[in-house]
N, C-alpha and C. Protein backbone atom coordinates (compact mmCIF):
# COMPACT_ATOMS: atom_id res chain seq x y z
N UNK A 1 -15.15 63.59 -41.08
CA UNK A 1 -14.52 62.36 -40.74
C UNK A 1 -13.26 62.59 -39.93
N UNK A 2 -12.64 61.69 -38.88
CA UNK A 2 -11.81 61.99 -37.99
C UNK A 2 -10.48 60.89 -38.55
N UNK A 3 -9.16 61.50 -38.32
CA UNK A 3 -8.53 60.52 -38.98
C UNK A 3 -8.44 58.93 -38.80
N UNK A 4 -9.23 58.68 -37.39
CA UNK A 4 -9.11 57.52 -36.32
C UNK A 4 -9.97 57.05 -37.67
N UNK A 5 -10.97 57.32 -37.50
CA UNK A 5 -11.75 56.47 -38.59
C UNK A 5 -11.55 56.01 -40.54
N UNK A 6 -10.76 57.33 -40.92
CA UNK A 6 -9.84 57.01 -42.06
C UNK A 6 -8.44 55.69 -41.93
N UNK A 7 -8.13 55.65 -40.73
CA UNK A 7 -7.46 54.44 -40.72
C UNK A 7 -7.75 53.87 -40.82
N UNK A 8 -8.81 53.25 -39.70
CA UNK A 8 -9.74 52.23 -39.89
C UNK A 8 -10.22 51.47 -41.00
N UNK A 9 -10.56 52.67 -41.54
CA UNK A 9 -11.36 52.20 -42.71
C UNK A 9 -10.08 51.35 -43.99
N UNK A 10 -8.89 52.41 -43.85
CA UNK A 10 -7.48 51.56 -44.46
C UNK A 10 -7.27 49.91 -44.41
N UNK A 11 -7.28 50.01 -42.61
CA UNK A 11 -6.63 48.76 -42.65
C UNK A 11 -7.83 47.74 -42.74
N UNK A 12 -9.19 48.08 -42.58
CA UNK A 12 -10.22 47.17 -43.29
C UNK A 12 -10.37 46.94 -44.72
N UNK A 13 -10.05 47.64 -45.47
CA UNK A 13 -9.76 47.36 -46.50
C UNK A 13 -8.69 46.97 -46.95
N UNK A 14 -7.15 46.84 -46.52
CA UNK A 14 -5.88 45.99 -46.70
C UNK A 14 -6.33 44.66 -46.47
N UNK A 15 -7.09 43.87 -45.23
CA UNK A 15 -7.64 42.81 -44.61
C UNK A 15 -8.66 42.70 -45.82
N UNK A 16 -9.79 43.64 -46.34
CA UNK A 16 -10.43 42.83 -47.61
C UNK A 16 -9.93 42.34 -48.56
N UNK A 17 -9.05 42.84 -49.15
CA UNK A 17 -7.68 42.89 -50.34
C UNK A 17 -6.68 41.79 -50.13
N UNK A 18 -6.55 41.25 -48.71
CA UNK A 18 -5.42 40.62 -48.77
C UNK A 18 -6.13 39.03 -49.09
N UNK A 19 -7.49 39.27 -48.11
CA UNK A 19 -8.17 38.01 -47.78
C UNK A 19 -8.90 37.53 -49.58
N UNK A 20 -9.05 38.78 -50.12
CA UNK A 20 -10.05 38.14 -51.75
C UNK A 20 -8.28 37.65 -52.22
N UNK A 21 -7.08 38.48 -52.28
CA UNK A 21 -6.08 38.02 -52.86
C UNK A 21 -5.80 36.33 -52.38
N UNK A 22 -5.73 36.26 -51.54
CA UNK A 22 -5.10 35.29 -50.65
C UNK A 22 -5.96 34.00 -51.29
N UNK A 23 -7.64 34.14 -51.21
CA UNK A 23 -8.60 33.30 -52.09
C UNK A 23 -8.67 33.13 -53.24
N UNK A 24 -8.21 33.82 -54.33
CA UNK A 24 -7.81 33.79 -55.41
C UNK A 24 -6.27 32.98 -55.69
N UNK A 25 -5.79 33.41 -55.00
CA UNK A 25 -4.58 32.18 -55.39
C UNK A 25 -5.12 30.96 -55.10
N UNK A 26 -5.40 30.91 -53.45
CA UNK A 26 -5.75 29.67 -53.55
C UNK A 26 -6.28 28.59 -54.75
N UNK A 27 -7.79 29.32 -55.25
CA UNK A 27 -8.23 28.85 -55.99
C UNK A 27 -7.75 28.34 -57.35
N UNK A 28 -6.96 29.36 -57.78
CA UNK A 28 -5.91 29.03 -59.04
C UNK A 28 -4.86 28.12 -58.53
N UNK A 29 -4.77 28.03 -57.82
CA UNK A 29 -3.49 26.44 -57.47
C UNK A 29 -4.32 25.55 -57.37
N UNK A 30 -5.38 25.16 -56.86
CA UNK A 30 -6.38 23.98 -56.83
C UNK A 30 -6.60 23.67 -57.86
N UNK A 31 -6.88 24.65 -59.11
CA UNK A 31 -7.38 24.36 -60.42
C UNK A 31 -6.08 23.86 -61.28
N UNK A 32 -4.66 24.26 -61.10
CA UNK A 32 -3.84 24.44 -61.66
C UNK A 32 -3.44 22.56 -61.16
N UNK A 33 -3.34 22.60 -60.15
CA UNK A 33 -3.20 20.86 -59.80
C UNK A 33 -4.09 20.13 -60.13
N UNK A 34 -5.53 20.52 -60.11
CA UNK A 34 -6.23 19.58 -61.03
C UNK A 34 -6.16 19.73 -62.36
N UNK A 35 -5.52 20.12 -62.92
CA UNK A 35 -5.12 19.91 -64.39
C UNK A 35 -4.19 18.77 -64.39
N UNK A 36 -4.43 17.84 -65.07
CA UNK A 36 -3.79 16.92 -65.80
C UNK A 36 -2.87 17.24 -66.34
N UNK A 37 -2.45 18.03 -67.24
CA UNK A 37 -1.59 19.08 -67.93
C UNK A 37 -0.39 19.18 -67.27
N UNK A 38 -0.64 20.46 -66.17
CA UNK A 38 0.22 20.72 -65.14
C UNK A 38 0.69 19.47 -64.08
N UNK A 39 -0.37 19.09 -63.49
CA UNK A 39 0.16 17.90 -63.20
C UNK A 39 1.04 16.43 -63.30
N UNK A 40 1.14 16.22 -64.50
CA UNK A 40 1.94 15.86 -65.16
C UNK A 40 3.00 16.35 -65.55
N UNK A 41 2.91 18.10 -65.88
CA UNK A 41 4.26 18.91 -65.67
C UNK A 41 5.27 18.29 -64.66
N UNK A 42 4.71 18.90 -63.73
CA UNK A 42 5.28 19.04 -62.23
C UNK A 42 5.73 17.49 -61.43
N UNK A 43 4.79 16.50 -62.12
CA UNK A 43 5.63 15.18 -62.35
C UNK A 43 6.80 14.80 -63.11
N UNK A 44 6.66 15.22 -64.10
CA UNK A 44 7.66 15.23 -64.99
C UNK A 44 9.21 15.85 -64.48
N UNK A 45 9.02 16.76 -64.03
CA UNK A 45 9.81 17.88 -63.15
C UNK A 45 10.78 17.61 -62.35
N UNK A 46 9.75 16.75 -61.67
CA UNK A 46 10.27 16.07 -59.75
C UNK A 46 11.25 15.11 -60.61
N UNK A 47 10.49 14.21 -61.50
CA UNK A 47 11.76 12.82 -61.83
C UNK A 47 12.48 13.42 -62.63
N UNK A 48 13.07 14.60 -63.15
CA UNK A 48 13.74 15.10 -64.10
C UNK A 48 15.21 15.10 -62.90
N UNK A 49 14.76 16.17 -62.39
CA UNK A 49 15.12 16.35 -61.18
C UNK A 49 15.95 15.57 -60.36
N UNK A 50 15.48 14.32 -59.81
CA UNK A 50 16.01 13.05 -59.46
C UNK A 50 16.72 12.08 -59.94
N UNK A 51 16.48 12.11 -61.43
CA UNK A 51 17.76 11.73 -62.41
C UNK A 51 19.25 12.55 -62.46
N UNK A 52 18.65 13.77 -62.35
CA UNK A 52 19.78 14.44 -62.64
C UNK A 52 20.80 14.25 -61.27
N UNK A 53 20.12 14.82 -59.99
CA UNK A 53 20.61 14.53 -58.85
C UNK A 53 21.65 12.94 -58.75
N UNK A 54 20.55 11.70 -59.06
CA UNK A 54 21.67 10.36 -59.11
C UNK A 54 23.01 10.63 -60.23
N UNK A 55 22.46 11.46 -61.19
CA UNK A 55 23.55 11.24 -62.29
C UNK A 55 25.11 12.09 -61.79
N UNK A 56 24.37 13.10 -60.99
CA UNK A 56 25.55 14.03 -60.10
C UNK A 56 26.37 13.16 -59.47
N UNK A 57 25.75 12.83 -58.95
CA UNK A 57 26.09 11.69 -57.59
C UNK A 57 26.58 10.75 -58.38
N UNK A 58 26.83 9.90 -59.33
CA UNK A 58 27.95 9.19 -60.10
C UNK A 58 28.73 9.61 -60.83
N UNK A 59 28.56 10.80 -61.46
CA UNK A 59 29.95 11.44 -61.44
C UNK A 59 30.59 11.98 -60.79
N UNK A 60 30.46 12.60 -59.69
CA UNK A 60 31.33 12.92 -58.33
C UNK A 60 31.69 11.68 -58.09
N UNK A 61 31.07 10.49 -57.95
CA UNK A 61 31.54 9.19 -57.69
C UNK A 61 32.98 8.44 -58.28
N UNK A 62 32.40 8.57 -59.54
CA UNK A 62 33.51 8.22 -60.81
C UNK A 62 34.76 9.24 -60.68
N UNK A 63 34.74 10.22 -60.60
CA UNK A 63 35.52 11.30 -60.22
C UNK A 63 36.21 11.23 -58.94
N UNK A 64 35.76 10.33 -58.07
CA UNK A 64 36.50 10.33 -56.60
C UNK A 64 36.14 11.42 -55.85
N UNK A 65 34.71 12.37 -55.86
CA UNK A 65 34.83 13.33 -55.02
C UNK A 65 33.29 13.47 -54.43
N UNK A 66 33.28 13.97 -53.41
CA UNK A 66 32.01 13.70 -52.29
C UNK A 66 30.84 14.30 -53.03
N UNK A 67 29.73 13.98 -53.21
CA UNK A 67 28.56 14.60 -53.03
C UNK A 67 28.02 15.54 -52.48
N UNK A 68 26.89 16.36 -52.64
CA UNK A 68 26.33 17.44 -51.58
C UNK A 68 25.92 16.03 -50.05
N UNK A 69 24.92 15.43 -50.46
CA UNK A 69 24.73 14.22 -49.57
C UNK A 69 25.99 13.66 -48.42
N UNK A 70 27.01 13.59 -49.38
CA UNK A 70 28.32 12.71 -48.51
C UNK A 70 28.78 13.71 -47.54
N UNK A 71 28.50 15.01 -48.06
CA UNK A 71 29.46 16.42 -47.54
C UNK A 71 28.73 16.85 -46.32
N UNK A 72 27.15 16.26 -45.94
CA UNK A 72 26.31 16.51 -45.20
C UNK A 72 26.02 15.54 -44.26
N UNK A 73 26.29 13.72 -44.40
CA UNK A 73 26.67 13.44 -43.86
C UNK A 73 27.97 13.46 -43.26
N UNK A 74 28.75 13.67 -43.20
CA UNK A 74 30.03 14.07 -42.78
C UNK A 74 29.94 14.99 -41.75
N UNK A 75 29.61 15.90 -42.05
CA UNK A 75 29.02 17.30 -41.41
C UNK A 75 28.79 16.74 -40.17
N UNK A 76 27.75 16.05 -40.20
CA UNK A 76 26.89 15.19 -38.90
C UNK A 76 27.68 14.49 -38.40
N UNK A 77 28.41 13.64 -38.35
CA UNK A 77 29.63 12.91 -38.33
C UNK A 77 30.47 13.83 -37.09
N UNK A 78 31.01 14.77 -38.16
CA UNK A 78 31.98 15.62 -37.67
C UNK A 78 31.35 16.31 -36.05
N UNK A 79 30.26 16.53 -36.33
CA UNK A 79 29.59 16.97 -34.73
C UNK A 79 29.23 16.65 -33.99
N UNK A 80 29.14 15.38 -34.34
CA UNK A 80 28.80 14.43 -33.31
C UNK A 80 29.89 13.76 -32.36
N UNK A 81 31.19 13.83 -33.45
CA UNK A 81 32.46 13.35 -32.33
C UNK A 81 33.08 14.73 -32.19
N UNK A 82 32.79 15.86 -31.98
CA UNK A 82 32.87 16.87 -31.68
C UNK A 82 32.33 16.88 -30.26
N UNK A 83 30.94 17.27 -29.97
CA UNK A 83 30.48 16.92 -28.91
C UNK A 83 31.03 15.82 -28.08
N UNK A 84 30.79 14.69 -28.62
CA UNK A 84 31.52 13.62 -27.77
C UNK A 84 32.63 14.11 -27.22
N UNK A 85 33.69 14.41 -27.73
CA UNK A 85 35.05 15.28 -27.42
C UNK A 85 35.05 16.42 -26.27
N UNK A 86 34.33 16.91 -26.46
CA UNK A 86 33.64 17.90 -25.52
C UNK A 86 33.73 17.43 -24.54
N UNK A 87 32.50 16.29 -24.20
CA UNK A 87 32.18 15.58 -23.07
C UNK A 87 33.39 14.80 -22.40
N UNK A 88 34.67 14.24 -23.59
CA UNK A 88 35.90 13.63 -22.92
C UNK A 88 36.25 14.56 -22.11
N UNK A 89 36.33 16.13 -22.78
CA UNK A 89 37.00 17.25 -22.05
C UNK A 89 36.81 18.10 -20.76
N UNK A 90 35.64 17.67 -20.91
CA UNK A 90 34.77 18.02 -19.59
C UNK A 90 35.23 17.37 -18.16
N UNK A 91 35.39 15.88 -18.92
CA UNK A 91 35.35 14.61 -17.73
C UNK A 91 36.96 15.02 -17.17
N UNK A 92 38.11 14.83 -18.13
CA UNK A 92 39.60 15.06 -18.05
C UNK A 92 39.66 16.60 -17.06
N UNK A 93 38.86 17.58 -17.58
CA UNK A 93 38.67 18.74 -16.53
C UNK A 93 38.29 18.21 -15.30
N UNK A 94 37.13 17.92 -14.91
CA UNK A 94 36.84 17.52 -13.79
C UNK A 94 37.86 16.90 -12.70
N UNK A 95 38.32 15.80 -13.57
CA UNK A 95 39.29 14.80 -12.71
C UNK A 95 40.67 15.30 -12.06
N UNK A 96 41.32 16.58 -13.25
CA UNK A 96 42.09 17.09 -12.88
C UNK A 96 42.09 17.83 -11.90
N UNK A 97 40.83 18.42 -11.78
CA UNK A 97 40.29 19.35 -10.61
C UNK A 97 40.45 19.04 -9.29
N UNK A 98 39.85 17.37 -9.05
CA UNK A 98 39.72 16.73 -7.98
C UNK A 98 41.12 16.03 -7.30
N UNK A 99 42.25 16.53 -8.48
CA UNK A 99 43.46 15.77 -8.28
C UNK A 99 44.50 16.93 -7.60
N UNK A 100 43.80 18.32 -8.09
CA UNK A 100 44.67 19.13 -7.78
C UNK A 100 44.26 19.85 -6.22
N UNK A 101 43.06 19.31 -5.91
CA UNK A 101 42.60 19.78 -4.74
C UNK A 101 43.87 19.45 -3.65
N UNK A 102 43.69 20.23 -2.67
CA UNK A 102 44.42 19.96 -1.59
C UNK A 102 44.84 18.91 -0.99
N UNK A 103 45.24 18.18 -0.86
CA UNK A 103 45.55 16.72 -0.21
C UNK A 103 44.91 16.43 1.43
N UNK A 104 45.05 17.51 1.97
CA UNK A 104 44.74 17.22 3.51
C UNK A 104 43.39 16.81 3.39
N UNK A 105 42.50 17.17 2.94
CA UNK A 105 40.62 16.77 3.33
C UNK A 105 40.94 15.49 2.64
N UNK A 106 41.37 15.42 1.36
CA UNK A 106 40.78 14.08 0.36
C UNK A 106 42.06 13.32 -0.08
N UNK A 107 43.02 12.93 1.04
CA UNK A 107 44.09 12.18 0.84
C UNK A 107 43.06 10.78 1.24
N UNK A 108 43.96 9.93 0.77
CA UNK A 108 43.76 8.61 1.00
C UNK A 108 43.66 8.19 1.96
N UNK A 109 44.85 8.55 2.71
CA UNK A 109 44.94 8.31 4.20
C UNK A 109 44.31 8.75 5.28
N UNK A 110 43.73 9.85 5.02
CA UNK A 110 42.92 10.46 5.64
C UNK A 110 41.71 9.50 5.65
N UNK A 111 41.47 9.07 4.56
CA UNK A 111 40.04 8.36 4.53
C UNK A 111 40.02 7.21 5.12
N UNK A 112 41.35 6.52 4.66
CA UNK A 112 41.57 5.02 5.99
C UNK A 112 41.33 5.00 6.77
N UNK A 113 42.12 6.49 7.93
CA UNK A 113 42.18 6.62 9.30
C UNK A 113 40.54 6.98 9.55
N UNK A 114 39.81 7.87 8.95
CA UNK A 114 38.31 7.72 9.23
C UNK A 114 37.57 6.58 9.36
N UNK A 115 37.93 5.77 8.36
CA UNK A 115 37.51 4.17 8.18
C UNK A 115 37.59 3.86 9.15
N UNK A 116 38.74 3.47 9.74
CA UNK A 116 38.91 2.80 10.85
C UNK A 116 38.76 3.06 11.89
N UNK A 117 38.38 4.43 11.90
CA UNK A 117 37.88 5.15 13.69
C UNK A 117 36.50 4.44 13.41
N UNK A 118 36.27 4.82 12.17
CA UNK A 118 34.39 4.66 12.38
C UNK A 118 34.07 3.06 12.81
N UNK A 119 35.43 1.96 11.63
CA UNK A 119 34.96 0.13 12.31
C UNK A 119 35.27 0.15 14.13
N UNK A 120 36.37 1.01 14.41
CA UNK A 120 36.34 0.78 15.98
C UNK A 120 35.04 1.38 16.94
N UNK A 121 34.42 2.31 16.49
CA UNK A 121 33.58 2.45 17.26
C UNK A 121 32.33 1.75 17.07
N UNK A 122 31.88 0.89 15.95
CA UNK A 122 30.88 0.11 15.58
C UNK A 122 31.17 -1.44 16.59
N UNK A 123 33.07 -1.42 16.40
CA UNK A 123 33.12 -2.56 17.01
C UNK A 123 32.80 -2.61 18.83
N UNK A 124 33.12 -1.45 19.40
CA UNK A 124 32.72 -0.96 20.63
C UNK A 124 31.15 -1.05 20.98
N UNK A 125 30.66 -0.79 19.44
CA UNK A 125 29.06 -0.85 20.30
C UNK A 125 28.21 -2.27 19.98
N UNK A 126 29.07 -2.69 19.06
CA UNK A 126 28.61 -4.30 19.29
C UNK A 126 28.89 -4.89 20.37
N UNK A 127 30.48 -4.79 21.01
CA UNK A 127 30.60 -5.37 22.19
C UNK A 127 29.92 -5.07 23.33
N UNK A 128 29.36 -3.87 22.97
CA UNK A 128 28.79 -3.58 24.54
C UNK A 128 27.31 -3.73 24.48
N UNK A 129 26.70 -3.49 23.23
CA UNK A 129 25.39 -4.51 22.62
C UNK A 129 25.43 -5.98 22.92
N UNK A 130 26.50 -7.08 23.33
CA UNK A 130 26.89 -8.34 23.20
C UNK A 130 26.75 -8.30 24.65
N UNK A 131 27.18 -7.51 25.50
CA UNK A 131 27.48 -7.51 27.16
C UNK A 131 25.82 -7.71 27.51
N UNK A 132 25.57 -6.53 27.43
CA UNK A 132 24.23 -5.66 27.33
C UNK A 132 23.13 -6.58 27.10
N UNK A 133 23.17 -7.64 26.38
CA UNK A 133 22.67 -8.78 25.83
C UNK A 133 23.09 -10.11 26.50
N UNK A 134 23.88 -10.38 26.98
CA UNK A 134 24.39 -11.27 28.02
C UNK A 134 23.97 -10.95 29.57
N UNK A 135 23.58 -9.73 29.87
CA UNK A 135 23.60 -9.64 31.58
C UNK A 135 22.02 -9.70 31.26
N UNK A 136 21.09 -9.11 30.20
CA UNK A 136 19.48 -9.50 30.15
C UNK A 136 19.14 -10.89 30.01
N UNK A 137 20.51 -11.61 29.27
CA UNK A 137 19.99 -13.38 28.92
C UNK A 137 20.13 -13.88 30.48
N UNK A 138 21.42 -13.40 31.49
CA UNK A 138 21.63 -13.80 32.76
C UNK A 138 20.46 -13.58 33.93
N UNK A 139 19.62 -12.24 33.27
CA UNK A 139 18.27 -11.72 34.83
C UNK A 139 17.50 -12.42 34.22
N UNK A 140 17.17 -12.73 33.19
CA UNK A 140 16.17 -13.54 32.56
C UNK A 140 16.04 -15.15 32.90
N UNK A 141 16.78 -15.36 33.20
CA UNK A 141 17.36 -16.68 33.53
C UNK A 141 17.41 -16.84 34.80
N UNK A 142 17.77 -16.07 35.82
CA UNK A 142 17.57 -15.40 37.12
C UNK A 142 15.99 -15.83 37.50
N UNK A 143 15.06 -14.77 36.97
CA UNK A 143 13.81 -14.39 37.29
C UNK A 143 13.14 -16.01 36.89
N UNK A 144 13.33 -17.01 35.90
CA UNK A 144 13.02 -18.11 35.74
C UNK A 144 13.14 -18.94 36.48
N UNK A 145 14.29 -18.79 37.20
CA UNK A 145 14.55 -19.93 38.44
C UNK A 145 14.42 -19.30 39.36
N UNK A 146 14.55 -18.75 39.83
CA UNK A 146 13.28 -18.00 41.21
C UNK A 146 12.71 -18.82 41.44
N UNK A 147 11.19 -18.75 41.02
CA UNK A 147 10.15 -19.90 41.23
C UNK A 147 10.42 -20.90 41.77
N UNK A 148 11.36 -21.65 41.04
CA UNK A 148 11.86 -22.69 40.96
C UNK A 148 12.55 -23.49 42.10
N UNK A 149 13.09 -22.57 42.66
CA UNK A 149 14.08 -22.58 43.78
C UNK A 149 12.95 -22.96 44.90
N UNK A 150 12.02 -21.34 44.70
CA UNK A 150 11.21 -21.28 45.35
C UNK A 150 10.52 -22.26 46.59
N UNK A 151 10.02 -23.09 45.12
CA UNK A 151 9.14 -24.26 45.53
C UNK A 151 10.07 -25.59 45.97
N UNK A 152 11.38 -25.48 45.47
CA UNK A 152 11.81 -26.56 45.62
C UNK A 152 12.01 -26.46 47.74
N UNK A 153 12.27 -25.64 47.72
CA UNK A 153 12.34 -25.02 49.28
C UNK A 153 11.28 -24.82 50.47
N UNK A 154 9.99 -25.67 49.89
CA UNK A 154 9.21 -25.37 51.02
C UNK A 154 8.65 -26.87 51.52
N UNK A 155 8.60 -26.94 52.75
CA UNK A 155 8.50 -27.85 53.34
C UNK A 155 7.80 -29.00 52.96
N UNK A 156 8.20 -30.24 53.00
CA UNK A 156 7.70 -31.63 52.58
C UNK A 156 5.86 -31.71 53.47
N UNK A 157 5.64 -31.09 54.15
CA UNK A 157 4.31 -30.97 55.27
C UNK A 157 3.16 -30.55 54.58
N UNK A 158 3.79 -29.66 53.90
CA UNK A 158 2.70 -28.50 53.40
C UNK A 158 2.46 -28.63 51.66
N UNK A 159 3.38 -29.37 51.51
CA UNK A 159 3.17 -29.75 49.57
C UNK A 159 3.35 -30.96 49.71
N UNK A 160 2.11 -31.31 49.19
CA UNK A 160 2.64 -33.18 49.15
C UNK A 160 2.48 -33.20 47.41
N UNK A 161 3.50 -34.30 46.93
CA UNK A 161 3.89 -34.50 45.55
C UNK A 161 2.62 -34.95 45.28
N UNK A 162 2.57 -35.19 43.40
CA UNK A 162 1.32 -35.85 43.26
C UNK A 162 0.87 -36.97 43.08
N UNK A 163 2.26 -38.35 43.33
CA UNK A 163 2.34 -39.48 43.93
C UNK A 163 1.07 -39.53 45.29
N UNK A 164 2.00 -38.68 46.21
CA UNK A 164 1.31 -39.05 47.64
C UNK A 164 -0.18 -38.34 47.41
N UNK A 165 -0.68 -37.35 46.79
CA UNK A 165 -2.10 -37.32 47.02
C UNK A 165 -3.07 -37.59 46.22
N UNK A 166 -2.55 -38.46 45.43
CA UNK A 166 -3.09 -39.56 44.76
C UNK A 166 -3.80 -40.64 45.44
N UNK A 167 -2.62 -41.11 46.04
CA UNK A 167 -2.45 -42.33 47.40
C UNK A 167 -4.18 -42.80 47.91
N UNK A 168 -4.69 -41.73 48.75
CA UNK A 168 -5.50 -42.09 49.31
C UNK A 168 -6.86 -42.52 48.39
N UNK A 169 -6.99 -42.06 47.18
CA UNK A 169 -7.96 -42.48 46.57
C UNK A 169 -7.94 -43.78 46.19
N UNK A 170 -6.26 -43.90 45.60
CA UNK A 170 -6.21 -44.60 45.04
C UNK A 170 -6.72 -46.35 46.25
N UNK A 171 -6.33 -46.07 47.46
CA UNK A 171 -6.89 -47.16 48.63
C UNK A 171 -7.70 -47.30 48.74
N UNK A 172 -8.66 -46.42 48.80
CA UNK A 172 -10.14 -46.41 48.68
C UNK A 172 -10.90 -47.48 47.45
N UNK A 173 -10.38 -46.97 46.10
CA UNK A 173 -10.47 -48.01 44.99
C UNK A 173 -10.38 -49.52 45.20
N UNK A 174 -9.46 -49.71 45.71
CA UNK A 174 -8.75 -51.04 45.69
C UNK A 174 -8.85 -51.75 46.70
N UNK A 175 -10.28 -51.42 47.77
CA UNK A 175 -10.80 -52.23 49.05
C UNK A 175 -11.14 -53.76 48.32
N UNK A 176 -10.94 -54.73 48.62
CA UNK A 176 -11.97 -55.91 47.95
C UNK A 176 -13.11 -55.53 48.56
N UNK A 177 -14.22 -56.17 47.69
CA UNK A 177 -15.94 -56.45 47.76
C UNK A 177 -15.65 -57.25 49.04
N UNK A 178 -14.95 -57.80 49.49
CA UNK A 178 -15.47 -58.93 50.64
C UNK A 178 -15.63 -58.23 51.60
N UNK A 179 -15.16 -57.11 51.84
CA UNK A 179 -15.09 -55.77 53.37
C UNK A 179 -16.62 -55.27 53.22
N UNK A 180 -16.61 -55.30 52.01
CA UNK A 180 -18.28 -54.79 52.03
C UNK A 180 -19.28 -55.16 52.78
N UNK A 181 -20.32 -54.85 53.15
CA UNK A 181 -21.30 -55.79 53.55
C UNK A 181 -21.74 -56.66 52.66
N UNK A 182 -21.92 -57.70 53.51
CA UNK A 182 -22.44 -58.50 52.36
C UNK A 182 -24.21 -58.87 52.33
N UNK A 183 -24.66 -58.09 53.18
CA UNK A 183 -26.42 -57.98 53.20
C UNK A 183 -26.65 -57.15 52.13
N UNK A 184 -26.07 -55.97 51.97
CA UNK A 184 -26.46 -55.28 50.79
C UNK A 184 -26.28 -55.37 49.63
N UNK A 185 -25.24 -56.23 49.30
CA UNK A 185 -24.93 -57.24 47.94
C UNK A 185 -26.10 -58.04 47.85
N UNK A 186 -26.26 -59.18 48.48
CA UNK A 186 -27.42 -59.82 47.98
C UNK A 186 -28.23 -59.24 48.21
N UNK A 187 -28.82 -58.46 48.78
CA UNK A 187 -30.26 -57.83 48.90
C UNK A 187 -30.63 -57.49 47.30
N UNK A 188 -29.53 -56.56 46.87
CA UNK A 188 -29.44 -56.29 45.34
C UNK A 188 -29.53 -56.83 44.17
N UNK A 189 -28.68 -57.88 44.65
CA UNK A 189 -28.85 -59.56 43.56
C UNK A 189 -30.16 -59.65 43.57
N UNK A 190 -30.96 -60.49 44.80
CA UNK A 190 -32.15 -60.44 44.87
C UNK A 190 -33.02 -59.79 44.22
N UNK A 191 -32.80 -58.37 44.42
CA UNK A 191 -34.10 -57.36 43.71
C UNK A 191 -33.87 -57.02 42.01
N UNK A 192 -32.87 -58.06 41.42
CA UNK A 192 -33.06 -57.42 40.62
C UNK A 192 -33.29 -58.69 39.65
N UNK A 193 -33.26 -60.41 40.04
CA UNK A 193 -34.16 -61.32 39.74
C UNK A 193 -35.53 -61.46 39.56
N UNK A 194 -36.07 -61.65 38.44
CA UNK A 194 -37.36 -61.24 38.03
C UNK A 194 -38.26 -62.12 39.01
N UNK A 195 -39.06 -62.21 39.48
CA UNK A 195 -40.13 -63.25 40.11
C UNK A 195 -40.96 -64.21 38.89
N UNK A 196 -41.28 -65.45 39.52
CA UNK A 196 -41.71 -66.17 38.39
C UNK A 196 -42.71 -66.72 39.01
């Protein structure tokens, strides 16, 4: 046999030993809680237990002095405005930081005079956005009356309004029937009297 395999064989058998141990308790606590007996012990126990604990807790009371409970809230208490504190200290750091900085970058005044370079040059490019916008409303307005001009400018010969070329139809319309012939009127009358 080689020792590789005498180990082996060890720690397979620690792993059998631990695993039958390990099942054996188990089993005896399952049985041990299903006893009525014990179970009822271990009830008995817990509220023994819990009496005694309240009864602590009113005589520390009666006595004027904290509890394990009171001493633990407190505790919590105490670390919590701890931290908080922290965080005041942090903030008070910070601020001081930003106060002790140099003055020239992050003075006040400094920041005005930026301010106000920056509204003057916004106001510069509105005005010249406003110009810029006024000489396009002016060609626009331009290029509209063009036309306009245009036509108003060309000779009375060559455009007649739409009064005057109206005109001639309208004479034509308004001949009386009496200019007509009057053979072809009655001829018509005539032909269209039934015969009897």
């Amino acid at each position: 046999m080689d020792d590789g395999d005498a180990i082996g064989d060890g720690e397979g058998l620690r792993r059998r030993v631990t695993r039958q141990g390990e099942e054996t308790i188990g089993k005896l606590a399952q049985e041990l809680l299903e006893n009525p007996v014990v179970s009822g012990a271990l009830s008995r126990a817990f509220e023994t237990r819990e009496r005694a604990m309240r009864a602590q807790e009113a005589a520390l009371g009666a006595l004027n002095l904290p509890s394990a409970s009171d001493l633990e809230r407190l505790t919590r208490r105490v670390r919590s405005v701890s931290q908080r504190l922290e965080g005041i200290e942090d903030g008070l750091d910070r601020l001081d930081d930003r106060l002790q900085r140099p003055a020239a970058g992050n003075s006040l005044e400094g920041r005005l005079t930026s301010i106000e370079r920056t509204l003057e040059r916004l106001e510069a490019a509105q005005s010249a956005a406003t110009a810029d916008a006024a000489t396009a409303a002016a060609a626009a307005a331009a290029t509209v009356a063009a036309p306009a001009t245009a036509a108003t400018q060309t000779t009375p010969a060559t455009q007649a309004t739409p009064a005057q070329r109206d005109k001639p139809a309208a004479k034509q319309r308004s001949k009386p029937a009496a200019k007509r012939e009057p053979g072809a009127a009655g001829a018509n009358a005539r032909a269209r009297k039934p015969s009897s």
